[in-house]
PDB file of N, CA and C in Angstrom:
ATOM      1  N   UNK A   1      56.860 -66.055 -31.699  1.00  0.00           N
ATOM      2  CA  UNK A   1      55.741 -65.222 -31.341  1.00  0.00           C
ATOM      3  C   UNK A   1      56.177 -64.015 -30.502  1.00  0.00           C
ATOM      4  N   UNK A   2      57.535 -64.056 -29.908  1.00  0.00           N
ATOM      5  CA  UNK A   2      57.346 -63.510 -28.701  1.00  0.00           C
ATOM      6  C   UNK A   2      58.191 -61.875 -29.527  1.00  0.00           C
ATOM      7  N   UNK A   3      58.771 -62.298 -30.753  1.00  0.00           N
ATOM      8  CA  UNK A   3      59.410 -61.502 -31.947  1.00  0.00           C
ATOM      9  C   UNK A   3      58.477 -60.511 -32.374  1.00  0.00           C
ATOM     10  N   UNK A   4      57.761 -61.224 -32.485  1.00  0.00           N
ATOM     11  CA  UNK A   4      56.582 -60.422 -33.722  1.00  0.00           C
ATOM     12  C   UNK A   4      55.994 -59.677 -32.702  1.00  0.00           C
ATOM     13  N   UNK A   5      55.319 -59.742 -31.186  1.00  0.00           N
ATOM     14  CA  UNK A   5      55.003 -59.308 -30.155  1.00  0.00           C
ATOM     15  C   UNK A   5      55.989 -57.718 -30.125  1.00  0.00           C
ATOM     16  N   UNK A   6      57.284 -58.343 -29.758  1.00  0.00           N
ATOM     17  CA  UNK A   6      58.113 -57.068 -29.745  1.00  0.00           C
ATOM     18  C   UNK A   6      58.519 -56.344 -31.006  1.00  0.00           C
ATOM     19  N   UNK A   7      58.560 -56.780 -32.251  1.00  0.00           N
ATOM     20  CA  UNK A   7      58.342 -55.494 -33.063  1.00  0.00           C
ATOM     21  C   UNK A   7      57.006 -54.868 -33.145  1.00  0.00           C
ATOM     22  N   UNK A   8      56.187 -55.673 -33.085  1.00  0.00           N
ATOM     23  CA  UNK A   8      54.236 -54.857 -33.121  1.00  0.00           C
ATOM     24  C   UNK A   8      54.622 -53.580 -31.675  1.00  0.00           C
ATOM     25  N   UNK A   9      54.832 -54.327 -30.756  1.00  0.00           N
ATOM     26  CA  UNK A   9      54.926 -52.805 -29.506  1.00  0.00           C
ATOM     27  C   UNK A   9      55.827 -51.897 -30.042  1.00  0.00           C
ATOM     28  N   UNK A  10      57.092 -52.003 -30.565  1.00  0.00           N
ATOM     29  CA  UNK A  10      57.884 -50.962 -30.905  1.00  0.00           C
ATOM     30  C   UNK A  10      57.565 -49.799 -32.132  1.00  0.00           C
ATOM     31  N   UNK A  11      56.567 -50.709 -33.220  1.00  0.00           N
ATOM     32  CA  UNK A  11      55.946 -49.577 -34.089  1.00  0.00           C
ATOM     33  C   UNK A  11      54.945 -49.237 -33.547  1.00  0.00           C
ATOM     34  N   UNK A  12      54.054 -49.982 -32.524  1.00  0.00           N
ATOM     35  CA  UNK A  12      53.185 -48.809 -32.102  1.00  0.00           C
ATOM     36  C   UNK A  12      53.726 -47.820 -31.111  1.00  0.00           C
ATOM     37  N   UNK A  13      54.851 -48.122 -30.480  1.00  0.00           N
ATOM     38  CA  UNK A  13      55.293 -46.805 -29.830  1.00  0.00           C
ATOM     39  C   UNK A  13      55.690 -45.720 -30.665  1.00  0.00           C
ATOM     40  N   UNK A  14      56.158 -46.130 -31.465  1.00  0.00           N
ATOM     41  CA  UNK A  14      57.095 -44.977 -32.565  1.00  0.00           C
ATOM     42  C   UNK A  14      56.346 -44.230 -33.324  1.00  0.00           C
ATOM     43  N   UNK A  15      55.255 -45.091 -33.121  1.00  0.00           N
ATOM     44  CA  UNK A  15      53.959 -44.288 -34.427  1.00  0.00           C
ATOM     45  C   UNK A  15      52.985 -43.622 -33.226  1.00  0.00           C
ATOM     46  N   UNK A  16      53.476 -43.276 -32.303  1.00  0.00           N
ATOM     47  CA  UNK A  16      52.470 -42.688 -31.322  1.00  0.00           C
ATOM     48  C   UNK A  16      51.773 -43.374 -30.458  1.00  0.00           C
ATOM     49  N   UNK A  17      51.413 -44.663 -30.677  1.00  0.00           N
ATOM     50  CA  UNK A  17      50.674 -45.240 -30.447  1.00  0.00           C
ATOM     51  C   UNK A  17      48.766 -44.775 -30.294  1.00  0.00           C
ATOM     52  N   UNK A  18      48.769 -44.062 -31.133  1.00  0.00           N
ATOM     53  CA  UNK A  18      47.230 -43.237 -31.240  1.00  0.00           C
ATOM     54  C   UNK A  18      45.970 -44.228 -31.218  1.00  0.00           C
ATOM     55  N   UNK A  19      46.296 -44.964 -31.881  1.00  0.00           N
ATOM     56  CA  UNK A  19      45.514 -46.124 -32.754  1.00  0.00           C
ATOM     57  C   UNK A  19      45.112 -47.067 -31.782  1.00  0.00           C
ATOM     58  N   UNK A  20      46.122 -47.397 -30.892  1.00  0.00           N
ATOM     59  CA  UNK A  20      46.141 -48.395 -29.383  1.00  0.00           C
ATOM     60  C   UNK A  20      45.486 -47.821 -28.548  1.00  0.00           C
ATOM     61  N   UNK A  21      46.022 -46.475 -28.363  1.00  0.00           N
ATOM     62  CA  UNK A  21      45.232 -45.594 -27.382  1.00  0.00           C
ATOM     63  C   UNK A  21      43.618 -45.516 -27.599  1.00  0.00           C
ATOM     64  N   UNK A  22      43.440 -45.335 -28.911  1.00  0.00           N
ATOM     65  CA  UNK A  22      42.168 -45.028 -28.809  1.00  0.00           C
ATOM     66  C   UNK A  22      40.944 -46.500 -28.801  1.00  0.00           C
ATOM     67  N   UNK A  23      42.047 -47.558 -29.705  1.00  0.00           N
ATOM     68  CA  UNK A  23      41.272 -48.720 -29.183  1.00  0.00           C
ATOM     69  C   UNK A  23      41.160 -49.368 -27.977  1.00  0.00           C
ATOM     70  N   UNK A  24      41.853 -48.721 -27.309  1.00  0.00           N
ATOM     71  CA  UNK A  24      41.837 -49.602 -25.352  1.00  0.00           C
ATOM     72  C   UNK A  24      40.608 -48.414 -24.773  1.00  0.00           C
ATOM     73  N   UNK A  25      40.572 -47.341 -25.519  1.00  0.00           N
ATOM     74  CA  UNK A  25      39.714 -46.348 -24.978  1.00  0.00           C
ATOM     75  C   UNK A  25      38.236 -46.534 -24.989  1.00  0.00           C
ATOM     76  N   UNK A  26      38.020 -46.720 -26.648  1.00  0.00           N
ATOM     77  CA  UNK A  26      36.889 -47.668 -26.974  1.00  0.00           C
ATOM     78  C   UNK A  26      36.228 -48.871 -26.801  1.00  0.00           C
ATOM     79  N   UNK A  27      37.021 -49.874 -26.698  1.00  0.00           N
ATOM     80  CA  UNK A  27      37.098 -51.373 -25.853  1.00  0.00           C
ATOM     81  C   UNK A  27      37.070 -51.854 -27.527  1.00  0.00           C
ATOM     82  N   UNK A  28      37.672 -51.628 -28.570  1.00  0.00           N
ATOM     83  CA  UNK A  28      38.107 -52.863 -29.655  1.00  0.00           C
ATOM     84  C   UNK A  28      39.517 -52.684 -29.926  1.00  0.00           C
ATOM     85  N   UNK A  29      39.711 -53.798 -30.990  1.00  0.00           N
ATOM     86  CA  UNK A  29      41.132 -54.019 -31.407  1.00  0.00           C
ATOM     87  C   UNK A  29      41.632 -52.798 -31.905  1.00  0.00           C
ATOM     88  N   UNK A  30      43.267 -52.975 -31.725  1.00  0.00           N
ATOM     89  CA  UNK A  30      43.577 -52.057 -32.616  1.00  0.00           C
ATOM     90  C   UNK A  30      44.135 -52.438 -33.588  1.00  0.00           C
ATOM     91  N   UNK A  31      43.373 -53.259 -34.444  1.00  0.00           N
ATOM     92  CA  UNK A  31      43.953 -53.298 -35.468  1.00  0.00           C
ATOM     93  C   UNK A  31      42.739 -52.760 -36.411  1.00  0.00           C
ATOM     94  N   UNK A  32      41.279 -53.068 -35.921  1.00  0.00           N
ATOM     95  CA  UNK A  32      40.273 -52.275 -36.328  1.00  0.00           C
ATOM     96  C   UNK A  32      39.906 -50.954 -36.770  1.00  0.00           C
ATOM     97  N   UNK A  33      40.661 -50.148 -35.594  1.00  0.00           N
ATOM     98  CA  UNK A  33      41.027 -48.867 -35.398  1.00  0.00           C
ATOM     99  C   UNK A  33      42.138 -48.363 -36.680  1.00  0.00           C
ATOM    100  N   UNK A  34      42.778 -49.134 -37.040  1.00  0.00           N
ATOM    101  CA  UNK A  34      43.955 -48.582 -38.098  1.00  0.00           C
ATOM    102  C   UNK A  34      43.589 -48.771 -39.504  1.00  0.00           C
ATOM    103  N   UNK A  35      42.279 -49.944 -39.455  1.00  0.00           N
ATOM    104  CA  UNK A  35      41.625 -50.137 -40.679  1.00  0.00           C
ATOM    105  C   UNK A  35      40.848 -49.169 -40.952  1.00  0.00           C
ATOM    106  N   UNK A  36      39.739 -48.883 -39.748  1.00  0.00           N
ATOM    107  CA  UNK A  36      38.772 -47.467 -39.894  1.00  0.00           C
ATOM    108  C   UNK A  36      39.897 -46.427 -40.549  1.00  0.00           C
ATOM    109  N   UNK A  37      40.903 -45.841 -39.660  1.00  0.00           N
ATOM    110  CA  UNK A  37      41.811 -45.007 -39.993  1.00  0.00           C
ATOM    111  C   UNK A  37      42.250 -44.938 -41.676  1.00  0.00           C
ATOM    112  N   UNK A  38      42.625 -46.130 -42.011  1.00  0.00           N
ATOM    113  CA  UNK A  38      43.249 -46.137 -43.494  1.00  0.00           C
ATOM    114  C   UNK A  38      42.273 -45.982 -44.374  1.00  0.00           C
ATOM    115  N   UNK A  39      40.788 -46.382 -44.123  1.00  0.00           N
ATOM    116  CA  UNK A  39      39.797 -46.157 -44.646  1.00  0.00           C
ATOM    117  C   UNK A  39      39.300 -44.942 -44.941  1.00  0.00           C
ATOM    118  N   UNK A  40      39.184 -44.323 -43.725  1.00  0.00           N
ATOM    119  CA  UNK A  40      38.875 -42.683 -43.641  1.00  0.00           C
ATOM    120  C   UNK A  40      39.437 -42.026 -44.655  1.00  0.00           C
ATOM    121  N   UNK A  41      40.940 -42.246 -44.729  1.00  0.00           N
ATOM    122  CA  UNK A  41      41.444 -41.215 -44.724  1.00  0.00           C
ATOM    123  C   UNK A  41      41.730 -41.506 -46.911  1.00  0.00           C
ATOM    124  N   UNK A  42      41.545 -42.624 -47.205  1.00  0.00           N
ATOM    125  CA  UNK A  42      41.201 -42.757 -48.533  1.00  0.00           C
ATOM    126  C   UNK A  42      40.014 -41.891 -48.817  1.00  0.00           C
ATOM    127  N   UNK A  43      38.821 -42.136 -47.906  1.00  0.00           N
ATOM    128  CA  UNK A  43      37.910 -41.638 -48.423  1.00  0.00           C
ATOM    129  C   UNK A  43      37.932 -39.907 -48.556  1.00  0.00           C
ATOM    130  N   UNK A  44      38.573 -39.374 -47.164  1.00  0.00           N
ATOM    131  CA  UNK A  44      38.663 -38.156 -46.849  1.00  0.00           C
ATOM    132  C   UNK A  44      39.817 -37.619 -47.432  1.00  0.00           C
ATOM    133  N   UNK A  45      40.317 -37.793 -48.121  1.00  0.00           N
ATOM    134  CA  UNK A  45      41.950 -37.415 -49.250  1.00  0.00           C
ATOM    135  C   UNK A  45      42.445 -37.189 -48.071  1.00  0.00           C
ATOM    136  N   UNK A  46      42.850 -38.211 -46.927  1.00  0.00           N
ATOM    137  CA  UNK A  46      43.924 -37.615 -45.985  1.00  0.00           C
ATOM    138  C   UNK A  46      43.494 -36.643 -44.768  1.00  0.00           C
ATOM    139  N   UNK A  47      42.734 -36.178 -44.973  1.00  0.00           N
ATOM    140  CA  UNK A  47      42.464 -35.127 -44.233  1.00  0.00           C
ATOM    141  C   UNK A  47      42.270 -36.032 -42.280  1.00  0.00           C
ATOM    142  N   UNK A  48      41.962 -37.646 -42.573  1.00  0.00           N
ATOM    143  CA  UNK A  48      42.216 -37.591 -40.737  1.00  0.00           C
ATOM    144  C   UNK A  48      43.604 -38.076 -40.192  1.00  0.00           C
ATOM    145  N   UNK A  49      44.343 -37.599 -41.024  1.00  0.00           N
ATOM    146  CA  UNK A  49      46.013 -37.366 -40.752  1.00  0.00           C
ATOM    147  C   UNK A  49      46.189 -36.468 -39.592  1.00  0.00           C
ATOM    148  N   UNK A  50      45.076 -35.178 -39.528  1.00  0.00           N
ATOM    149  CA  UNK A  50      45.479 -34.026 -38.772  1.00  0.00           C
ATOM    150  C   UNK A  50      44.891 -34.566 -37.636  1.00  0.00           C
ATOM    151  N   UNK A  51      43.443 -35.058 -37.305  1.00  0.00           N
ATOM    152  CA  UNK A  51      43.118 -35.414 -36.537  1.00  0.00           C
ATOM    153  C   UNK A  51      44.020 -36.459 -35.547  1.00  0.00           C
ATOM    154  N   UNK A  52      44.460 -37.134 -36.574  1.00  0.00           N
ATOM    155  CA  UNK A  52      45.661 -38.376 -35.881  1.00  0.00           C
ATOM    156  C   UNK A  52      46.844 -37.159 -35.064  1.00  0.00           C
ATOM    157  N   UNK A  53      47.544 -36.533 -35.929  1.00  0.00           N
ATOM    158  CA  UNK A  53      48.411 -35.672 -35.006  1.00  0.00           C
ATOM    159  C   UNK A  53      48.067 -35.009 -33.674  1.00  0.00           C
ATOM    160  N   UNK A  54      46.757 -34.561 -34.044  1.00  0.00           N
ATOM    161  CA  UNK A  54      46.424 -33.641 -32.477  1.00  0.00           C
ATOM    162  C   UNK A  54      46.261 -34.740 -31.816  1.00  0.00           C
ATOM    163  N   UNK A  55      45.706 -36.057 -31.975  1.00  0.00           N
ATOM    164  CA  UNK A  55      45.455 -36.661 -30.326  1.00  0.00           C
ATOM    165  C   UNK A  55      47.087 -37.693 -30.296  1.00  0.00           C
ATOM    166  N   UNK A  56      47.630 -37.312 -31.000  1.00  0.00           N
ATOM    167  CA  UNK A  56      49.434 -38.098 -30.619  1.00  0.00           C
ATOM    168  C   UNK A  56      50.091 -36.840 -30.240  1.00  0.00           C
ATOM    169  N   UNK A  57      49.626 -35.498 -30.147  1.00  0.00           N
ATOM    170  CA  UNK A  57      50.103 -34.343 -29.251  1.00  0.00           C
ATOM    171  C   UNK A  57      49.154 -34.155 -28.166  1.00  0.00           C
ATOM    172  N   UNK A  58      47.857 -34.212 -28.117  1.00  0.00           N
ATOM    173  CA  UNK A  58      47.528 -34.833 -26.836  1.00  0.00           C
ATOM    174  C   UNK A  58      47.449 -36.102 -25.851  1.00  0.00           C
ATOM    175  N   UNK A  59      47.999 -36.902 -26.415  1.00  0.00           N
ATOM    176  CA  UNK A  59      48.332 -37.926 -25.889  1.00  0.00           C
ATOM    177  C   UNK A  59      49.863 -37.513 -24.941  1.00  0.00           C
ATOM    178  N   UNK A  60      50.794 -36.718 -25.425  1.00  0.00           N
ATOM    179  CA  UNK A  60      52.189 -37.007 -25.278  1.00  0.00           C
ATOM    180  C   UNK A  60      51.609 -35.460 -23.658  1.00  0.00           C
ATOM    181  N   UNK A  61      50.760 -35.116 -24.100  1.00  0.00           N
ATOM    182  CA  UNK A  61      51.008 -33.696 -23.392  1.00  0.00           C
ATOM    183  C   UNK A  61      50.381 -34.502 -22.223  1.00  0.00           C
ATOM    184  N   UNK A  62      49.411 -34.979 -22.165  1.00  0.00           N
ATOM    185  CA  UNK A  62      48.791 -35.600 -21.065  1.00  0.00           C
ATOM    186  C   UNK A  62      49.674 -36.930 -20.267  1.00  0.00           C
ATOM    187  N   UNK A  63      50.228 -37.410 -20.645  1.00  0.00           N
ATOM    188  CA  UNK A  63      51.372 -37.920 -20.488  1.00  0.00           C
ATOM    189  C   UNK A  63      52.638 -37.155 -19.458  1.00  0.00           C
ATOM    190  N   UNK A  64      52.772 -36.057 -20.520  1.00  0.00           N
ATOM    191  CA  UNK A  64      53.883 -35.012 -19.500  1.00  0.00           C
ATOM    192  C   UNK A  64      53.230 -34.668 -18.238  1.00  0.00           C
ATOM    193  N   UNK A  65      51.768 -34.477 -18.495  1.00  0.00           N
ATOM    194  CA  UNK A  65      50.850 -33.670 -17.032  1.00  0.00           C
ATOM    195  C   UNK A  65      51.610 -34.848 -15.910  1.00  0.00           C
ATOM    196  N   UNK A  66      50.716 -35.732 -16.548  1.00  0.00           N
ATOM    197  CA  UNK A  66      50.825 -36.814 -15.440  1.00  0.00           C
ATOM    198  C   UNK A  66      52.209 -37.181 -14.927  1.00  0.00           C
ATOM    199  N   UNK A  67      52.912 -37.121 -15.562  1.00  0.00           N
ATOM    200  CA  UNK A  67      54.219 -37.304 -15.003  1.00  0.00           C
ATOM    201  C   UNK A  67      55.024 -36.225 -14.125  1.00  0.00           C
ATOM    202  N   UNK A  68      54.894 -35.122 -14.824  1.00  0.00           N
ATOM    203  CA  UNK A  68      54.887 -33.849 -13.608  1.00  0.00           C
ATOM    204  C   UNK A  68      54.490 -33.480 -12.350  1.00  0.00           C
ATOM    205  N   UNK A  69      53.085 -34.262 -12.071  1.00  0.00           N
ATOM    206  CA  UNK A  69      51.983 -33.953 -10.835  1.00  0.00           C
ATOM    207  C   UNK A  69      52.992 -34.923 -10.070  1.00  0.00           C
ATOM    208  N   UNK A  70      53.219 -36.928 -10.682  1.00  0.00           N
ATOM    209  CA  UNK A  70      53.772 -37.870  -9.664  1.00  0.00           C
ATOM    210  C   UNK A  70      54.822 -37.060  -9.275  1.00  0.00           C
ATOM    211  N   UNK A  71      56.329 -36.453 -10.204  1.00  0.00           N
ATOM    212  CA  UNK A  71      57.300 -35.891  -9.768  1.00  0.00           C
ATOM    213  C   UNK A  71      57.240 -34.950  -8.462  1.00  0.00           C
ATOM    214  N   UNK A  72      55.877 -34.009  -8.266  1.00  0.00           N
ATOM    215  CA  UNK A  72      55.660 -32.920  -7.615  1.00  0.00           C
ATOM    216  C   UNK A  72      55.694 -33.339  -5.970  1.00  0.00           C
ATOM    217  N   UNK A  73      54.182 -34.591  -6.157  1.00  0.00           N
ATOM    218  CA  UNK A  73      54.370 -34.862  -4.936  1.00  0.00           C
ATOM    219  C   UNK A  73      55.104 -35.723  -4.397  1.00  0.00           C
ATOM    220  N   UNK A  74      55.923 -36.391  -4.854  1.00  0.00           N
ATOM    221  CA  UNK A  74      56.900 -38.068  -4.558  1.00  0.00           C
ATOM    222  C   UNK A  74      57.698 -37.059  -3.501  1.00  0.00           C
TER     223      UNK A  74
END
């Protein structure tokens, strides 16, 4: 169990983790979140691919903020 645990965290890091993010944001699974997602995006020929990119570039940027401000004042 503790296998399958650590490859599931390592593809959701690698894949952005968008999908996690937005299900801890929402309060459901994320595995729900990746179903909506795969769903969408059948229905939408792809098109919430882009949407997925901007919030895994706002995710990473908000990320940098925050890590910049702790650096500033430590």
């Amino acid at each position: 169990m503790k296998q399958v645990k650590l490859i599931t965290e390592l593809v959701e890091k690698s894949a952005f983790g968008v999908c996690s993010y937005l299900g801890k944001k929402m309060g459901i699974r994320t595995t729900r979140v990746r179903i909506y997602f795969i769903y969408t995006s059948f229905v939408a020929f792809g098109s919430p691919v882009v949407f997925y990119l901007f919030v895994a570039f706002w995710i990473n940027v908000k990320e940098y903020i925050s890590k910049k401000k702790n650096i500033i004042w430590e």
